[in-house]
PDB file of N, CA and C in Angstrom:
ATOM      1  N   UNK A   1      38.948  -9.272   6.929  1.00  0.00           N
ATOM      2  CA  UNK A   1      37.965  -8.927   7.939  1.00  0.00           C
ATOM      3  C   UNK A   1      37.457  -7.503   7.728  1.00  0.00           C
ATOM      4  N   UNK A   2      38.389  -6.620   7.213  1.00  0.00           N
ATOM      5  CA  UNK A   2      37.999  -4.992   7.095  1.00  0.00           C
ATOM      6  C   UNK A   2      36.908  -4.644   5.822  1.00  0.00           C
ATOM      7  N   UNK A   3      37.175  -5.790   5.088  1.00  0.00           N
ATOM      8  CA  UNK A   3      36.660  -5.893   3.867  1.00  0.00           C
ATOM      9  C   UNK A   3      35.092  -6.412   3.995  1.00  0.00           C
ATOM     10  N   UNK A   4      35.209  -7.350   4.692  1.00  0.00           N
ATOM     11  CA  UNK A   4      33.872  -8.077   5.062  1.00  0.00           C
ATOM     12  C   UNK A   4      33.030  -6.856   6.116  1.00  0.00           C
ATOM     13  N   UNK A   5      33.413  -6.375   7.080  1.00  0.00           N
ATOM     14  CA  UNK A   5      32.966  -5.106   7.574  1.00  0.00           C
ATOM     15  C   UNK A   5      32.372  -3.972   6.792  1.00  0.00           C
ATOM     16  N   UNK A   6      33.222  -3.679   5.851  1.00  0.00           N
ATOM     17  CA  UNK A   6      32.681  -2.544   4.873  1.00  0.00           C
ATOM     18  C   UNK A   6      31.925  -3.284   3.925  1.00  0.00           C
ATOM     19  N   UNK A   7      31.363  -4.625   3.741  1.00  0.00           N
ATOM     20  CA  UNK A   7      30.557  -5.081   2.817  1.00  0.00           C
ATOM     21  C   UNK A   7      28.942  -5.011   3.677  1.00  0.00           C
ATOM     22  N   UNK A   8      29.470  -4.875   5.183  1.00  0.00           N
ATOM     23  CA  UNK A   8      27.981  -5.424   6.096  1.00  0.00           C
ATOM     24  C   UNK A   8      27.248  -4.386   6.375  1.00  0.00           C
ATOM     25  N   UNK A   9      28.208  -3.064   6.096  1.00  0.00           N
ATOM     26  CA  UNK A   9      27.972  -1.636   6.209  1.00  0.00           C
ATOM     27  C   UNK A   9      27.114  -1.059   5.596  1.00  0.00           C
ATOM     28  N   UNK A  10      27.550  -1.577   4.718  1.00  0.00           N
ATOM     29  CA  UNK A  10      26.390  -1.302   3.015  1.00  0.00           C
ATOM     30  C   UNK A  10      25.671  -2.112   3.045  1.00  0.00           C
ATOM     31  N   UNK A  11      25.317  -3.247   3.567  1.00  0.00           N
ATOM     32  CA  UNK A  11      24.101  -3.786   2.964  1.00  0.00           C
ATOM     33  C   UNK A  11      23.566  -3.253   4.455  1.00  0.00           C
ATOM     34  N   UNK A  12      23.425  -3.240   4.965  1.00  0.00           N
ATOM     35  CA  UNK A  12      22.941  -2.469   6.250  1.00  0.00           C
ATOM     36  C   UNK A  12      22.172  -1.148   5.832  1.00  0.00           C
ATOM     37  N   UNK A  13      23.379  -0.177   5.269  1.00  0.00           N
ATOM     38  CA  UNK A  13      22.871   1.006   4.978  1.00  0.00           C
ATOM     39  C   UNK A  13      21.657   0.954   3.573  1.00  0.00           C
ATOM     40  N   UNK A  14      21.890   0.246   2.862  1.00  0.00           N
ATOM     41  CA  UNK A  14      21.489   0.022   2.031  1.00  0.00           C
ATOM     42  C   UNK A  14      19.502  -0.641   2.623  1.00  0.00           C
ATOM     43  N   UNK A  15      19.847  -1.698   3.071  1.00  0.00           N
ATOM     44  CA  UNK A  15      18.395  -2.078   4.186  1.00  0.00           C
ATOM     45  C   UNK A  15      17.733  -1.055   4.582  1.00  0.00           C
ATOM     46  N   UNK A  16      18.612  -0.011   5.492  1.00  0.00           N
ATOM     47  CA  UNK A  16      17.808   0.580   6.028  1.00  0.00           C
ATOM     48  C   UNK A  16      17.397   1.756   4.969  1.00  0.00           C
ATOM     49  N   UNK A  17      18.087   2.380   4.396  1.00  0.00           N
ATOM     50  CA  UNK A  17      17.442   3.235   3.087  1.00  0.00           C
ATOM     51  C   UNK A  17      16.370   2.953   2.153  1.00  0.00           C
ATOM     52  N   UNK A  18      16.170   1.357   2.052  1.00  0.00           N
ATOM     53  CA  UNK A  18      14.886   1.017   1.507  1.00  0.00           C
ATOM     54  C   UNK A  18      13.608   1.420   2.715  1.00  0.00           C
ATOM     55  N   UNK A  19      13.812   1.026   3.785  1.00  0.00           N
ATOM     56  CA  UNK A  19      12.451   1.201   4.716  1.00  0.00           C
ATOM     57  C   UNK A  19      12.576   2.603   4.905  1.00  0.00           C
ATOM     58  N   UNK A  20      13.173   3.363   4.683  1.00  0.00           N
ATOM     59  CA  UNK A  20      12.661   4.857   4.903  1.00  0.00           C
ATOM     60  C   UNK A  20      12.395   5.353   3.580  1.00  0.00           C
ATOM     61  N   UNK A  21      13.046   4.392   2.472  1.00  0.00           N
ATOM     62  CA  UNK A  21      11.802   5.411   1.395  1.00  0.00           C
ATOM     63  C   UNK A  21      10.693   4.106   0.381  1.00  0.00           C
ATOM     64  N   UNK A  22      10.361   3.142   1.520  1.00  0.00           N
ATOM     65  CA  UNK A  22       9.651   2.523   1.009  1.00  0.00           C
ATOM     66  C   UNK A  22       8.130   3.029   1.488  1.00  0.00           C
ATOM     67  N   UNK A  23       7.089   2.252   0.798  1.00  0.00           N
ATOM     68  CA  UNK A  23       5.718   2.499   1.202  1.00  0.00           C
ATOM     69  C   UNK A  23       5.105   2.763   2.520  1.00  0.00           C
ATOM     70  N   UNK A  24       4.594   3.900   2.480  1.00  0.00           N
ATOM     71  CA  UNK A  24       4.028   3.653   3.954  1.00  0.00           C
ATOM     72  C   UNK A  24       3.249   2.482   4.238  1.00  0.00           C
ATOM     73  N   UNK A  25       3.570   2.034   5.965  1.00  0.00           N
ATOM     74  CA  UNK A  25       2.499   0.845   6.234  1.00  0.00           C
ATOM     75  C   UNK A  25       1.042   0.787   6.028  1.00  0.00           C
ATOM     76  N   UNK A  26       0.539  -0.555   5.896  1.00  0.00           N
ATOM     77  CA  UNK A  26      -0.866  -0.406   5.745  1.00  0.00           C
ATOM     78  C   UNK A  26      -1.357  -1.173   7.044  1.00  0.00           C
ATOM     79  N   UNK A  27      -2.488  -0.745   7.336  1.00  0.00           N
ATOM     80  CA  UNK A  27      -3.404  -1.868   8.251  1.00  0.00           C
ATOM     81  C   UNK A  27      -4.192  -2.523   8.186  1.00  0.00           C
ATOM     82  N   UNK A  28      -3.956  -3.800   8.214  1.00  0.00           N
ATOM     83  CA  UNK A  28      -4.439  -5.053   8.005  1.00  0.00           C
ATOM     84  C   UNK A  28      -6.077  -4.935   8.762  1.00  0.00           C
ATOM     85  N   UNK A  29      -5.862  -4.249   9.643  1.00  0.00           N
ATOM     86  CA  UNK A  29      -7.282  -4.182  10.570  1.00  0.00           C
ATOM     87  C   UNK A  29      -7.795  -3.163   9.753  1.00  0.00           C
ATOM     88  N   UNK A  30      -7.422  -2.499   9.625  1.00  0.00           N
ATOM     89  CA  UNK A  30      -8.486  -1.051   8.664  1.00  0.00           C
ATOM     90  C   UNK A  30      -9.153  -1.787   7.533  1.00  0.00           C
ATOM     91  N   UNK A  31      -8.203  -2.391   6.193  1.00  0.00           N
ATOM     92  CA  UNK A  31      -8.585  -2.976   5.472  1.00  0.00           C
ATOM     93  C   UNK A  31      -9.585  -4.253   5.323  1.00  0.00           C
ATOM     94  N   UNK A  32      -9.518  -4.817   7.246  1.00  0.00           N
ATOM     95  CA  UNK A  32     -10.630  -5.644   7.151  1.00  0.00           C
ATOM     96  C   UNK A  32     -11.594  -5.219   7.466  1.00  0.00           C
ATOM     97  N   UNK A  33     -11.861  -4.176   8.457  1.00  0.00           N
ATOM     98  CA  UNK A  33     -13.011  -3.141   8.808  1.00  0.00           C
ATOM     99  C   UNK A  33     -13.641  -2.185   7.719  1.00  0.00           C
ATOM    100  N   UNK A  34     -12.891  -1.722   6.305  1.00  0.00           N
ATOM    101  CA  UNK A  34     -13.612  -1.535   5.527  1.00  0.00           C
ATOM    102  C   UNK A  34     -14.455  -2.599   4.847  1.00  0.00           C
ATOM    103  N   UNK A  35     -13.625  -3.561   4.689  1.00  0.00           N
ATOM    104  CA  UNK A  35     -14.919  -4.962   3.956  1.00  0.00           C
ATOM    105  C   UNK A  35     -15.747  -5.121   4.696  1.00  0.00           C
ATOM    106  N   UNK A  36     -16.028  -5.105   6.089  1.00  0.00           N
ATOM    107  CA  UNK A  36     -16.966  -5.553   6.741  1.00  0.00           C
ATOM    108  C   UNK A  36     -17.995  -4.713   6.561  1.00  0.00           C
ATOM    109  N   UNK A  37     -17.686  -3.316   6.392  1.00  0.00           N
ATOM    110  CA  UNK A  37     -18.828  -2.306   6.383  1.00  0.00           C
ATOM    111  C   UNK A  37     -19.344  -2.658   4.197  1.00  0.00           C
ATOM    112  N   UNK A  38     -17.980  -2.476   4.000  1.00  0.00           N
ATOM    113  CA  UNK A  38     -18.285  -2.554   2.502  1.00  0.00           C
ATOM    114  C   UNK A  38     -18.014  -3.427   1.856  1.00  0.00           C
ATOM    115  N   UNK A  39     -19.288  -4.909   1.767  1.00  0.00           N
ATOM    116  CA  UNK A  39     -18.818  -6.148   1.404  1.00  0.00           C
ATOM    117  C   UNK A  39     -18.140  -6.137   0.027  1.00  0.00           C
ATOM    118  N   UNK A  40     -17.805  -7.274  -0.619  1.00  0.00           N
ATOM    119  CA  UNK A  40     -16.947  -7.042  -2.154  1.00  0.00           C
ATOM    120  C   UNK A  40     -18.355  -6.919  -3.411  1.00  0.00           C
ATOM    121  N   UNK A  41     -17.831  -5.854  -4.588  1.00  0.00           N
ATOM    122  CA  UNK A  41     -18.724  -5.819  -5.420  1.00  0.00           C
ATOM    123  C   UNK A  41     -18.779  -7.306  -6.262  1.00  0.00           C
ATOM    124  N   UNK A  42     -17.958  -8.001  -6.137  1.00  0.00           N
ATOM    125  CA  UNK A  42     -18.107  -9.286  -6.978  1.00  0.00           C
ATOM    126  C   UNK A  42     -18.871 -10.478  -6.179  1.00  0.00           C
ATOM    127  N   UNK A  43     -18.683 -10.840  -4.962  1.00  0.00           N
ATOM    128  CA  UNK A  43     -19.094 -11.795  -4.419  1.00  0.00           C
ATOM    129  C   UNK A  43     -20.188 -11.248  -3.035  1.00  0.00           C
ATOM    130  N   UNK A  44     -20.178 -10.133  -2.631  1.00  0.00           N
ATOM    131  CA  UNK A  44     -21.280  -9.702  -1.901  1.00  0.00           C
ATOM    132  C   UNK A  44     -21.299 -10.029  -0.312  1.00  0.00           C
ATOM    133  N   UNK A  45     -19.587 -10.844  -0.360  1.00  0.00           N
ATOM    134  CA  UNK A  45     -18.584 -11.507   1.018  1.00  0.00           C
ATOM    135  C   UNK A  45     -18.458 -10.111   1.625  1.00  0.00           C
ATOM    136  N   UNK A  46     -18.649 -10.553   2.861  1.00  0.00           N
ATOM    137  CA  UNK A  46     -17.521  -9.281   3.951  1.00  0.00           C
ATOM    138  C   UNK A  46     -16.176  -9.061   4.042  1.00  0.00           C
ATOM    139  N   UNK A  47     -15.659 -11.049   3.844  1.00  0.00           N
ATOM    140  CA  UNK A  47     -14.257 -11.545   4.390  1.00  0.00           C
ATOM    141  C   UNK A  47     -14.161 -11.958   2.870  1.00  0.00           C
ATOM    142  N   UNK A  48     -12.610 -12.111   3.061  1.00  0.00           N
ATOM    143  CA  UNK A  48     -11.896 -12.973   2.264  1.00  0.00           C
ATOM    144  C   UNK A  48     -12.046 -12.312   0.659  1.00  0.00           C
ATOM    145  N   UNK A  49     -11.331 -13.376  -0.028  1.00  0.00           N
ATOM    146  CA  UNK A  49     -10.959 -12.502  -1.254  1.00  0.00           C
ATOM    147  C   UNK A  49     -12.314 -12.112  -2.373  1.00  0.00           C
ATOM    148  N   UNK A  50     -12.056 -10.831  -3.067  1.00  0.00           N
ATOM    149  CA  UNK A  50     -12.838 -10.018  -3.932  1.00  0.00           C
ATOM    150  C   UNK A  50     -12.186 -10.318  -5.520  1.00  0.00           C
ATOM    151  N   UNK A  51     -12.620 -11.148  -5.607  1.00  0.00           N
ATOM    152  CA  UNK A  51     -12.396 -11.407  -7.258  1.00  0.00           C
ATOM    153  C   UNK A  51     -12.600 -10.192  -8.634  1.00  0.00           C
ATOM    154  N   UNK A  52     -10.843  -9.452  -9.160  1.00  0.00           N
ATOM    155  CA  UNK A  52     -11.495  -8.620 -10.054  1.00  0.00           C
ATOM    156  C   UNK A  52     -11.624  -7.029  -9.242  1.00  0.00           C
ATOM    157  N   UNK A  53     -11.549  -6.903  -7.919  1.00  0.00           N
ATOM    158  CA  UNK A  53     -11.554  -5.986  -7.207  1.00  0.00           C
ATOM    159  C   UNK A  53     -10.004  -5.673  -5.842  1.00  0.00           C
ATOM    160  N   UNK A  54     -10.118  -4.445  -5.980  1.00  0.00           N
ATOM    161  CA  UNK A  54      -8.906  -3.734  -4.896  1.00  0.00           C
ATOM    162  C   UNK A  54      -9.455  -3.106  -3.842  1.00  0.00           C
ATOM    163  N   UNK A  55      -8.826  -3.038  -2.859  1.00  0.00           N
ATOM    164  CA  UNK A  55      -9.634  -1.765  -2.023  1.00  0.00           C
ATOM    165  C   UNK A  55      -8.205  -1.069  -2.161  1.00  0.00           C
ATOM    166  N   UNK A  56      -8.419   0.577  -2.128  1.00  0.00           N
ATOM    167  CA  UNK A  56      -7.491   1.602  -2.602  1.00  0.00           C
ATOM    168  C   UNK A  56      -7.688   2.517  -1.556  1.00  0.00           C
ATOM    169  N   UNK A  57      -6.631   3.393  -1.304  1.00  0.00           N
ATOM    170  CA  UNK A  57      -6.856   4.508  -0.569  1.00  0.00           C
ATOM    171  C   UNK A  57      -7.501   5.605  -1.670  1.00  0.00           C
ATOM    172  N   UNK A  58      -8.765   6.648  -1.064  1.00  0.00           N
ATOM    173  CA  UNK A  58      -9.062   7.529  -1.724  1.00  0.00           C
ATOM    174  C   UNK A  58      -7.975   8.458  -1.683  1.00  0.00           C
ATOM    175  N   UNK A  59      -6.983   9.271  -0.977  1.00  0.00           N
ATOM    176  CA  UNK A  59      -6.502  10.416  -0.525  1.00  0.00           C
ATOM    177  C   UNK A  59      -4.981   8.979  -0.401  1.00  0.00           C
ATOM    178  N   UNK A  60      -3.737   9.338  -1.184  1.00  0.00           N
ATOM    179  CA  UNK A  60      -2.763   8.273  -1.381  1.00  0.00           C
ATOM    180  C   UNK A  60      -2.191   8.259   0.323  1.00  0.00           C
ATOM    181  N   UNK A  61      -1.278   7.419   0.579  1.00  0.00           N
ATOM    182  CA  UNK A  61      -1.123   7.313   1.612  1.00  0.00           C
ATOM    183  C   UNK A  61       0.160   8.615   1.416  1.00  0.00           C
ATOM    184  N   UNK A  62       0.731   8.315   0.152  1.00  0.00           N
ATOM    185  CA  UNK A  62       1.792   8.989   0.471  1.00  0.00           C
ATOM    186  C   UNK A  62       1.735  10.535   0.207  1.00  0.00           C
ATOM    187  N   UNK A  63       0.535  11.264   0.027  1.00  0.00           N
ATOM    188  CA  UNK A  63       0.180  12.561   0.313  1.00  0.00           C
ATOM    189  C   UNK A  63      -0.517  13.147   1.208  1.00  0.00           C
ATOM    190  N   UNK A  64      -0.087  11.885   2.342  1.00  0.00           N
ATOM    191  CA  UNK A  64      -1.056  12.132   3.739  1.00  0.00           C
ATOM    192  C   UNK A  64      -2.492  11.509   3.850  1.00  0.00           C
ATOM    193  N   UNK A  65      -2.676  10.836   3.043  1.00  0.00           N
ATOM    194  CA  UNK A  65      -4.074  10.618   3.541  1.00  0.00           C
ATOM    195  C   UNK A  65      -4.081   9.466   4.397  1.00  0.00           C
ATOM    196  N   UNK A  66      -5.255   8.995   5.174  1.00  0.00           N
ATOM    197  CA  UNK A  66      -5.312   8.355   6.276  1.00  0.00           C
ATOM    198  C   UNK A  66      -5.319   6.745   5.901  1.00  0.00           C
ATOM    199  N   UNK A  67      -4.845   5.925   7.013  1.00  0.00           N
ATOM    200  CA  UNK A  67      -4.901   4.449   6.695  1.00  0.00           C
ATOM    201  C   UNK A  67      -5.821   3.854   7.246  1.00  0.00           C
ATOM    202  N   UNK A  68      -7.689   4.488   7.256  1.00  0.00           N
ATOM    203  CA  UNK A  68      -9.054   4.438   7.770  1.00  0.00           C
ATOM    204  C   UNK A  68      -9.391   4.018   6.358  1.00  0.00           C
ATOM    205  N   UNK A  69     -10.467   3.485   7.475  1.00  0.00           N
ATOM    206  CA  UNK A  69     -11.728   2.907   6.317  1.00  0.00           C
ATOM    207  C   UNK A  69     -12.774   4.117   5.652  1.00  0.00           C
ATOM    208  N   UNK A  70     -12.744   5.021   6.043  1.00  0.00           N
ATOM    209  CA  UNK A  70     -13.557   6.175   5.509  1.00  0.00           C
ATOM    210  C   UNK A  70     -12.470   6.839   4.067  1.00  0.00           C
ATOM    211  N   UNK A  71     -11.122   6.433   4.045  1.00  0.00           N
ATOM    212  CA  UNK A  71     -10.334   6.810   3.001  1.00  0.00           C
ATOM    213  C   UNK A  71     -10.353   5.629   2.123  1.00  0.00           C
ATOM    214  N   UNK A  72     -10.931   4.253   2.125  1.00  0.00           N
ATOM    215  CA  UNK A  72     -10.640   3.304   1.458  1.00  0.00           C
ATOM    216  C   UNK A  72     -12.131   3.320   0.519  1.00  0.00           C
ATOM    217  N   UNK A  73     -12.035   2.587  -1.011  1.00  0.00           N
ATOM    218  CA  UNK A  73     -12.790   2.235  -1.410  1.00  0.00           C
ATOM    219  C   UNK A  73     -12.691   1.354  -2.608  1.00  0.00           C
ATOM    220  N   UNK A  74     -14.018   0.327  -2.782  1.00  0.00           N
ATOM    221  CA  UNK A  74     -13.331  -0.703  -3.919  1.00  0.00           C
ATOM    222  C   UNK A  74     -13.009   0.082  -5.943  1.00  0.00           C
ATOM    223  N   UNK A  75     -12.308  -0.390  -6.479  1.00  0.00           N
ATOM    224  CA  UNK A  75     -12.039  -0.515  -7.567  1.00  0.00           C
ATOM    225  C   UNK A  75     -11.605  -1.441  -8.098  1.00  0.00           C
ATOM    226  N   UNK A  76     -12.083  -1.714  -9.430  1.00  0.00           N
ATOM    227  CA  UNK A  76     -11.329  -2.694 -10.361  1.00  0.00           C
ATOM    228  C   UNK A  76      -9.651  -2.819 -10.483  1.00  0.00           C
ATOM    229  N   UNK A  77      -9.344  -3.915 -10.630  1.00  0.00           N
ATOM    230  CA  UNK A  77      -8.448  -4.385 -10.697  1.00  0.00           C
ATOM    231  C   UNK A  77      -7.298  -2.912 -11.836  1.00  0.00           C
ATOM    232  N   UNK A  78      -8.021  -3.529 -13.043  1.00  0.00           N
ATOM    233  CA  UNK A  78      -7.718  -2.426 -13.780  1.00  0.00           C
ATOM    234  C   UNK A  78      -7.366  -0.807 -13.472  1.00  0.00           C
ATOM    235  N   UNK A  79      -8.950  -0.552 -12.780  1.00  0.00           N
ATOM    236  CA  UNK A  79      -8.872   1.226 -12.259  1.00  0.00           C
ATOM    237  C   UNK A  79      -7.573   1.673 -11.086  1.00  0.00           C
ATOM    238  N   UNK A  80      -7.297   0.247 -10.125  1.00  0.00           N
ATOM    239  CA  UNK A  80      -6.568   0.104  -9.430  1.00  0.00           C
ATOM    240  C   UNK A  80      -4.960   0.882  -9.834  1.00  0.00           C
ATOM    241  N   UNK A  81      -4.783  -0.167 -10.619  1.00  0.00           N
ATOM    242  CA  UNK A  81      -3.260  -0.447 -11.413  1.00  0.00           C
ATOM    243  C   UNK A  81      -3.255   1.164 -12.402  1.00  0.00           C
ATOM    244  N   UNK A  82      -4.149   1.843 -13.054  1.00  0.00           N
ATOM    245  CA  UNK A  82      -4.020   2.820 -13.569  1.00  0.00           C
ATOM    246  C   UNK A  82      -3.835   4.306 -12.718  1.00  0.00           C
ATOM    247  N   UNK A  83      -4.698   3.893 -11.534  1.00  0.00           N
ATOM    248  CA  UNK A  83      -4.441   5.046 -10.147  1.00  0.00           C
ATOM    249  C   UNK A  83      -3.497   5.308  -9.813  1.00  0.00           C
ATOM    250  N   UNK A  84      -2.889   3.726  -9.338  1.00  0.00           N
ATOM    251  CA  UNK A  84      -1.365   3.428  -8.855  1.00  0.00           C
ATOM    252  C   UNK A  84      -0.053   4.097 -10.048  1.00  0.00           C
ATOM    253  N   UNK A  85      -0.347   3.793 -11.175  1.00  0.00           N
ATOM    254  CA  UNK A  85       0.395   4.856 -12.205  1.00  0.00           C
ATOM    255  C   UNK A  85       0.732   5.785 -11.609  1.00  0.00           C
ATOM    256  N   UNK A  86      -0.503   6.777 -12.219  1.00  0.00           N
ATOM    257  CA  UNK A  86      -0.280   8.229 -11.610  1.00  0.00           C
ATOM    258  C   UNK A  86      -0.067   8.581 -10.120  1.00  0.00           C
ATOM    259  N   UNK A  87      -0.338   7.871  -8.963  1.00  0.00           N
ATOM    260  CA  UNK A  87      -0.150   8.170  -7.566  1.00  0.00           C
ATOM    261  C   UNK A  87       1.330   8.098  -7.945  1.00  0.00           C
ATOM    262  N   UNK A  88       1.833   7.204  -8.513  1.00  0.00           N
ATOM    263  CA  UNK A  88       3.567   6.780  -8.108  1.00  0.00           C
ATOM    264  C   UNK A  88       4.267   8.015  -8.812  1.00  0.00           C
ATOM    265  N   UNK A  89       3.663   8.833 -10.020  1.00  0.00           N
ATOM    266  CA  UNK A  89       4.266   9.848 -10.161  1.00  0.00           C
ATOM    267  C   UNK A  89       4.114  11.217  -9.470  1.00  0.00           C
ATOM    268  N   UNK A  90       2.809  11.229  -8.981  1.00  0.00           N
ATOM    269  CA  UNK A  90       2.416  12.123  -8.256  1.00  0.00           C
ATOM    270  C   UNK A  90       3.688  12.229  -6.951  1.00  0.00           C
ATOM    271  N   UNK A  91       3.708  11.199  -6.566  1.00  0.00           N
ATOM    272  CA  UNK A  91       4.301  10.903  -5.161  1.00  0.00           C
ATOM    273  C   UNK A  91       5.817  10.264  -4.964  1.00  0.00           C
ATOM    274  N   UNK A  92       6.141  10.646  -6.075  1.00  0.00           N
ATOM    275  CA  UNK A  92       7.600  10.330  -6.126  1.00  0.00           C
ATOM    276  C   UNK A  92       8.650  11.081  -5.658  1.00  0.00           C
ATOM    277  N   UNK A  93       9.492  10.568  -4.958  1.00  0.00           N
ATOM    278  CA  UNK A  93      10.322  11.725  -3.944  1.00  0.00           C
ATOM    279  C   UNK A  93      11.523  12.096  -4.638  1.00  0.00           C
ATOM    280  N   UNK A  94      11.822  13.799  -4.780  1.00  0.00           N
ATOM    281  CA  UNK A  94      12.763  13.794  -5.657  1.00  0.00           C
ATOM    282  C   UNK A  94      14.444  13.283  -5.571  1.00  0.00           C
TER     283      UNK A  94
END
Protein backbone atom coordinates (compact mmCIF):
# COMPACT_ATOMS: atom_id res chain seq x y z
CA UNK A 1 0.00 0.00 0.00
CA UNK A 2 3.03 2.49 0.89
CA UNK A 3 4.44 1.58 -2.30
CA UNK A 4 1.39 2.14 -4.38
CA UNK A 5 1.09 5.67 -2.53
CA UNK A 6 4.54 6.75 -3.44
CA UNK A 7 3.86 5.55 -7.08
CA UNK A 8 0.47 8.00 -7.14
CA UNK A 9 2.69 10.75 -5.77
CA UNK A 10 4.76 10.87 -8.69
CA UNK A 11 2.59 10.49 -11.25
CA UNK A 12 0.63 13.26 -9.70
CA UNK A 13 3.67 15.34 -9.29
CA UNK A 14 4.81 14.49 -12.38
CA UNK A 15 1.01 15.63 -14.09
CA UNK A 16 1.11 18.51 -12.51
CA UNK A 17 4.77 19.63 -13.59
CA UNK A 18 3.80 19.08 -17.16
CA UNK A 19 0.82 21.80 -16.97
CA UNK A 20 2.98 24.34 -15.44
CA UNK A 21 5.63 24.07 -17.94
CA UNK A 22 3.50 23.20 -20.74
CA UNK A 23 2.15 25.67 -23.50
CA UNK A 24 0.33 28.46 -22.71
CA UNK A 25 -3.51 28.18 -23.45
CA UNK A 26 -4.93 29.19 -26.62
CA UNK A 27 -8.43 30.56 -27.50
CA UNK A 28 -10.51 28.84 -29.51
CA UNK A 29 -12.71 32.08 -29.76
CA UNK A 30 -9.77 34.41 -30.68
CA UNK A 31 -8.64 32.01 -33.30
CA UNK A 32 -12.11 31.94 -34.73
CA UNK A 33 -12.52 35.75 -34.62
CA UNK A 34 -9.32 36.15 -36.43
CA UNK A 35 -10.65 33.98 -39.50
CA UNK A 36 -13.67 35.76 -39.55
CA UNK A 37 -11.99 39.09 -39.99
CA UNK A 38 -9.14 37.27 -41.98
CA UNK A 39 -10.69 34.66 -44.26
CA UNK A 40 -8.06 31.67 -45.31
CA UNK A 41 -5.46 32.52 -48.11
CA UNK A 42 -6.25 29.15 -49.78
CA UNK A 43 -9.95 28.83 -49.86
CA UNK A 44 -11.18 32.52 -49.24
CA UNK A 45 -13.60 30.57 -46.18
CA UNK A 46 -14.07 32.50 -42.90
CA UNK A 47 -14.79 29.03 -41.05
CA UNK A 48 -13.39 25.84 -41.08
CA UNK A 49 -10.24 24.40 -42.31
CA UNK A 50 -7.33 26.42 -44.40
CA UNK A 51 -5.61 24.03 -46.52
CA UNK A 52 -1.59 24.51 -46.55
CA UNK A 53 -2.09 27.39 -44.00
CA UNK A 54 -1.60 28.15 -39.92
CA UNK A 55 -2.73 30.97 -38.07
CA UNK A 56 0.40 31.86 -35.68
CA UNK A 57 0.88 34.23 -33.01
CA UNK A 58 2.90 37.34 -34.25
CA UNK A 59 4.56 38.23 -30.67
CA UNK A 60 5.00 34.12 -29.20
CA UNK A 61 2.72 33.44 -26.57
CA UNK A 62 5.46 32.46 -24.54
CA UNK A 63 7.27 35.94 -24.56
CA UNK A 64 4.13 37.55 -23.59
CA UNK A 65 2.43 38.26 -26.43
CA UNK A 66 -1.32 38.34 -26.51
CA UNK A 67 -3.89 35.45 -27.32
CA UNK A 68 -5.94 38.36 -29.71
CA UNK A 69 -6.62 38.42 -33.05
CA UNK A 70 -4.58 41.60 -33.72
CA UNK A 71 -1.39 39.22 -32.63
CA UNK A 72 -2.49 36.38 -34.99
CA UNK A 73 -1.69 35.97 -38.62
CA UNK A 74 -1.81 33.36 -41.51
CA UNK A 75 1.37 31.46 -42.66
CA UNK A 76 2.30 28.52 -44.55
CA UNK A 77 2.39 25.44 -43.24
CA UNK A 78 6.06 25.33 -43.84
CA UNK A 79 6.82 29.16 -42.52
CA UNK A 80 4.77 27.91 -39.56
CA UNK A 81 6.88 24.81 -38.51
CA UNK A 82 10.22 26.87 -39.20
CA UNK A 83 8.95 29.87 -36.72
CA UNK A 84 7.95 27.27 -34.27
CA UNK A 85 11.80 26.07 -34.47
CA UNK A 86 13.22 29.09 -33.44
CA UNK A 87 10.26 30.34 -30.98
CA UNK A 88 10.93 26.88 -29.08
CA UNK A 89 14.52 27.94 -28.71
CA UNK A 90 13.96 31.34 -28.14
CA UNK A 91 11.51 30.36 -25.37
CA UNK A 92 12.87 27.60 -23.73
CA UNK A 93 12.94 27.66 -19.98
CA UNK A 94 16.20 27.05 -18.49
Amino acid sequence: MERLARHLGLITFVLLAGQAWSKPPRSGAAKAEFQRANPCPATEQSRGACPGYVIDHIKPLCAGGPDHPDNMQWQTVEEGKAKDREERKACKRP
